[in-house]
Protein backbone atom coordinates (compact mmCIF):
# COMPACT_ATOMS: atom_id res chain seq x y z
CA UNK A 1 51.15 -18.75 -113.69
CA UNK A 2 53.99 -16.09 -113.12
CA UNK A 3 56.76 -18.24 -114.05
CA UNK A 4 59.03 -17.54 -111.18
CA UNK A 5 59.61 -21.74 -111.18
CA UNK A 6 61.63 -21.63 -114.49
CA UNK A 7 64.05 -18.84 -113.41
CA UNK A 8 66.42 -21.21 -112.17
CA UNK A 9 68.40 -21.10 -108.45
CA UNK A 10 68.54 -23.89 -106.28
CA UNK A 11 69.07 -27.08 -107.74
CA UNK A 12 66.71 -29.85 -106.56
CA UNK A 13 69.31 -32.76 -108.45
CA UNK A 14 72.13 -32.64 -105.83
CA UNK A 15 74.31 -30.72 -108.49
CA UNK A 16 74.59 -27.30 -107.08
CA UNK A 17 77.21 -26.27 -104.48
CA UNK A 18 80.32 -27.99 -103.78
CA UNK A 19 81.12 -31.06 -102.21
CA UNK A 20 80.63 -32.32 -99.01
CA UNK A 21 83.35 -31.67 -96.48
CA UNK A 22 83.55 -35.34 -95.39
CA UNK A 23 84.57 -36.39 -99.43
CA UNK A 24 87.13 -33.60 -99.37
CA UNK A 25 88.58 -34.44 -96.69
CA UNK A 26 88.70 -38.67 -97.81
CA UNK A 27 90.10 -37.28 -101.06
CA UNK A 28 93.07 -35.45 -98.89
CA UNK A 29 93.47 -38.43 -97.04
CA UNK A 30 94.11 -40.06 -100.08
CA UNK A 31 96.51 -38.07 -102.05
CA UNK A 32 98.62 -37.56 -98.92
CA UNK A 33 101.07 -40.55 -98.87
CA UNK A 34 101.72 -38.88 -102.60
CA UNK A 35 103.11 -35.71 -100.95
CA UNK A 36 106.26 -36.64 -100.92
CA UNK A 37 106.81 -37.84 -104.14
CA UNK A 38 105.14 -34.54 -105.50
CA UNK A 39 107.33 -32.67 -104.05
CA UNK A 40 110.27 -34.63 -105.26
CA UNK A 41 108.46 -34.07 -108.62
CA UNK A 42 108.58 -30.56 -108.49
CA UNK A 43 111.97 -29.91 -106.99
CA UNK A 44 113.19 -32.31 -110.00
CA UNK A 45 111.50 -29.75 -112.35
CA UNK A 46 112.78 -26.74 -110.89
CA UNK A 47 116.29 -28.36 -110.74
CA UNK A 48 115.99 -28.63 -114.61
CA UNK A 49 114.93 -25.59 -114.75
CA UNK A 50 111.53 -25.83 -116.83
CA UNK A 51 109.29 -23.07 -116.91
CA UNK A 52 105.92 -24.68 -115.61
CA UNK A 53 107.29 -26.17 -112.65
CA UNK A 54 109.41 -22.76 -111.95
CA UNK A 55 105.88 -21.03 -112.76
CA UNK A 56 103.76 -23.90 -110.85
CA UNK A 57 105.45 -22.92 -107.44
CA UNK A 58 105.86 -19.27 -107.61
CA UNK A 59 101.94 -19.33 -108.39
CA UNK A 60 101.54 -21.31 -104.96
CA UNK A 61 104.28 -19.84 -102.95
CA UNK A 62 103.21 -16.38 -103.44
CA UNK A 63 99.94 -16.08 -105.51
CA UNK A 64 99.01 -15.51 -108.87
CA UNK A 65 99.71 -12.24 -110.37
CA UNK A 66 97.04 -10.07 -110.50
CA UNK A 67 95.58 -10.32 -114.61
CA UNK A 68 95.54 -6.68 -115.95
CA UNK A 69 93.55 -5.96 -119.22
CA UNK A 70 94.64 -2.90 -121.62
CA UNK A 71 92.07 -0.93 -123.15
CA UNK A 72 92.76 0.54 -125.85
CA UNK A 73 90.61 3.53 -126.47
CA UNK A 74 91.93 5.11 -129.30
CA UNK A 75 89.30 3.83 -131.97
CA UNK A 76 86.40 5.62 -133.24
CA UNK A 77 83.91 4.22 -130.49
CA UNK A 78 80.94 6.58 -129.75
CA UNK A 79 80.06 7.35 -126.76
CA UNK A 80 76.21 7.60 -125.68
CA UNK A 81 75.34 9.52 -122.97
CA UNK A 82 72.04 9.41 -121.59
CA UNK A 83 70.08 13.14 -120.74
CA UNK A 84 66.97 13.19 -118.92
């Protein structure tokens, strides 16, 4: 036997992947008579000026920054390089 059957990939248990469309869009259906009173929510929260909900809607209104990582290379790493 090659084992090819226990390297994983599609999911036979109805697991994998996302939902289907029609539960999304029942779940929308659902939360929207809440819209209003989210929003309400979140202008309260701005109006007190607390950080998440400040944060919340600049992270919707315009996007999430971008996350940058420093690397710091100033240790004693070695470097391998490979020569054929």
């Amino acid at each position: 036997m090659d084992g090819r059957r226990n390297n994983g990939g599609h999911s036979t248990k109805g697991f994998a992947g996302r939902k289907p469309k029609a539960e999304e869009i029942e779940l929308i259906e659902r939360l929207s008579p809440l819209d209003d009173l989210a929003f309400e929510a979140l202008k309260d929260g701005i109006k007190q000026k607390d950080f998440r909900y400040v944060k919340l809607f600049h992270e919707y209104r315009y996007g999430k920054p971008k996350e940058t990582k420093d690397i710091n290379l100033d240790q004693d790493v070695p470097f391998i390089i490979e020569m054929d």
